[in-house]
Protein backbone atom coordinates (compact mmCIF):
# COMPACT_ATOMS: atom_id res chain seq x y z
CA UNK A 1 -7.22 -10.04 49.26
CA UNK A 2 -6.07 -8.58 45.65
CA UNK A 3 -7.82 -9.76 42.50
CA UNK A 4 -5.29 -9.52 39.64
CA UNK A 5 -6.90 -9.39 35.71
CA UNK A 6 -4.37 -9.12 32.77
CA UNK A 7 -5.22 -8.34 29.03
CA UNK A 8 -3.47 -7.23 25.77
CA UNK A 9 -2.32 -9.94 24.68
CA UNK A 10 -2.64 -11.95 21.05
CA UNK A 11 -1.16 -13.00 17.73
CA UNK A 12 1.08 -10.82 16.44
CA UNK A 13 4.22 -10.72 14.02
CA UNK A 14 7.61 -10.61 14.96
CA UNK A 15 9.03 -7.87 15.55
CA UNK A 16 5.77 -6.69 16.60
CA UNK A 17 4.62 -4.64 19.92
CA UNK A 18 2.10 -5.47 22.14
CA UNK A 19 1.11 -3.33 25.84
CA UNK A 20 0.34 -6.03 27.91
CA UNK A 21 -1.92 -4.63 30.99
CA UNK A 22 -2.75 -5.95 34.43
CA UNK A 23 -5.82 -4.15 36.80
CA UNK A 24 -5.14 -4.63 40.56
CA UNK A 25 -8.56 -4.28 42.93
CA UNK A 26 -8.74 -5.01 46.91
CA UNK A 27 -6.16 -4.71 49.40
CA UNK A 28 -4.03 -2.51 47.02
CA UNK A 29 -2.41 -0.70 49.29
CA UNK A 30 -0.75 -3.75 50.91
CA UNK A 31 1.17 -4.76 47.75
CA UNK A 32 4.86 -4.03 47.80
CA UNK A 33 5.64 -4.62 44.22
CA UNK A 34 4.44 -5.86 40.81
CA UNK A 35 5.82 -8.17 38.49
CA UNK A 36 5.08 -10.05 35.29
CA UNK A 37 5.76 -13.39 34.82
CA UNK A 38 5.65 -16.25 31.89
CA UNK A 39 5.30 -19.38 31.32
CA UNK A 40 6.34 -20.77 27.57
CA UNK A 41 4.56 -24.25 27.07
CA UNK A 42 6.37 -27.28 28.27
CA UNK A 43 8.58 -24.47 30.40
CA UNK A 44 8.88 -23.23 34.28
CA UNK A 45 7.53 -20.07 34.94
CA UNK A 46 10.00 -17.35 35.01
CA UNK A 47 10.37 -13.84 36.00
CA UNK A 48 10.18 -10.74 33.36
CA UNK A 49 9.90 -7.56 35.49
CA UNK A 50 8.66 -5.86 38.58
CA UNK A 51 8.38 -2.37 39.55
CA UNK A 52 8.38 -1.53 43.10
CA UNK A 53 6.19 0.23 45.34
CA UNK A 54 8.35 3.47 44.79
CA UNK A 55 8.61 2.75 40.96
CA UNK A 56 11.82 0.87 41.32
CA UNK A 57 11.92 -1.10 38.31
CA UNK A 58 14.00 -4.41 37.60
CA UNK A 59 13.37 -6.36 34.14
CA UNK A 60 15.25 -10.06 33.31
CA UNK A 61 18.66 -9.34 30.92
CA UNK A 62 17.16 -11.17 27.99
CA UNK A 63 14.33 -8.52 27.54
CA UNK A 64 15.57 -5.24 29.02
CA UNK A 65 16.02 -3.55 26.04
CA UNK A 66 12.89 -4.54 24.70
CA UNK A 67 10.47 -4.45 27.51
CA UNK A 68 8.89 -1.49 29.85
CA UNK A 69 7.13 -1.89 32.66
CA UNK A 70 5.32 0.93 34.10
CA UNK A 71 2.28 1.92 36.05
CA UNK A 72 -0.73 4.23 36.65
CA UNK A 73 -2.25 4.85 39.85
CA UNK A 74 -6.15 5.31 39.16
CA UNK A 75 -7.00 2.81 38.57
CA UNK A 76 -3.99 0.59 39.53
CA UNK A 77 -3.29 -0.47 36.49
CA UNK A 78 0.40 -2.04 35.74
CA UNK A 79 1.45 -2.16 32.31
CA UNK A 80 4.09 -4.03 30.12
CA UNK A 81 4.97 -2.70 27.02
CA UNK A 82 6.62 -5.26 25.09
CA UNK A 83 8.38 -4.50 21.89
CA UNK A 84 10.69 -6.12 19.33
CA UNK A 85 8.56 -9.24 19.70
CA UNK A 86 10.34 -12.52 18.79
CA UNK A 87 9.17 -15.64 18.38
CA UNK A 88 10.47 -16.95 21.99
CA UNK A 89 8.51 -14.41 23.74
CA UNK A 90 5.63 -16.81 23.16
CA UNK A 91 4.37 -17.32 26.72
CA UNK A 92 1.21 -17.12 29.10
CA UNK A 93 2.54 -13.60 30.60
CA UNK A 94 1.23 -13.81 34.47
CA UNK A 95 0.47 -10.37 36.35
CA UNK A 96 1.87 -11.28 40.52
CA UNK A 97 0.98 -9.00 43.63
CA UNK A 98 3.72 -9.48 45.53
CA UNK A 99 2.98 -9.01 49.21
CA UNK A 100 4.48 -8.39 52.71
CA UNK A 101 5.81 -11.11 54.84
CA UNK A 102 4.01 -13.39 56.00
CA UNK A 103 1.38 -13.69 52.93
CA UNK A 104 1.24 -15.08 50.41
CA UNK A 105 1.62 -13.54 46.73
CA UNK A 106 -1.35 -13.08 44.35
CA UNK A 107 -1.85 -14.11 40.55
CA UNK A 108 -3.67 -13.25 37.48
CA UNK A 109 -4.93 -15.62 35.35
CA UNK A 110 -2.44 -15.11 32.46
CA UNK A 111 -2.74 -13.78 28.95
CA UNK A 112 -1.57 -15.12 25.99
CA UNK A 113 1.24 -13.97 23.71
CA UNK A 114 1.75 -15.45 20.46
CA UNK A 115 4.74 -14.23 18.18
CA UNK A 116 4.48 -15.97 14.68
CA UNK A 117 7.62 -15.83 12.49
């Protein structure tokens, strides 16, 4: 099993930055890749960014030149620096431990981002 926690986020300004940071324990070693998610209210859940288990990273058009994802290794920490904060960046951001086949992914129980105008 892999127990996801994310943190970092809050109320800030537009235009604002925010490192958004998710702490992976257990089965580590099994996970192929991590992404961030989020989920605006009254919205589907959709993909931000993932970086791969050889630091491959992908990120969703709409933020790429605004968001980094990145990692550390001890502890296994991934992190999401998120900068140039508008208000439709307001989302639960979800941390997911994306597994091999044949099991299923993990998730963290969200943080919340909140970009006032």
């Amino acid at each position: 099993q892999v127990h996801l926690v994310e943190s970092g986020g809050g109320l800030v300004q537009a235009g604002g930055s925010l490192r958004l940071s998710c702490v992976a324990s257990g089965s580590t070693r099994s996970i192929n890749a991590i992404a961030w998610y989020r989920q605006a209210s009254g919205k589907q859940r959709e993909w931000v960014a993932t970086i791969n288990s050889d630091d491959t990273v992908a990120y969703r058009d709409s933020i790429k030149d605004r968001f980094t994802i990145s990692r550390e290794n001890a502890p296994n920490t991934v992190y999401l620096q998120v900068n140039g904060l508008k208000p439709e960046d307001t989302a639960v951001y979800y941390c997911n431990a994306h597994m091999p086949s044949g099991t299923p992914d993990y998730w963290g129980q969200g943080t919340q981002v909140t970009v006032s105008s």
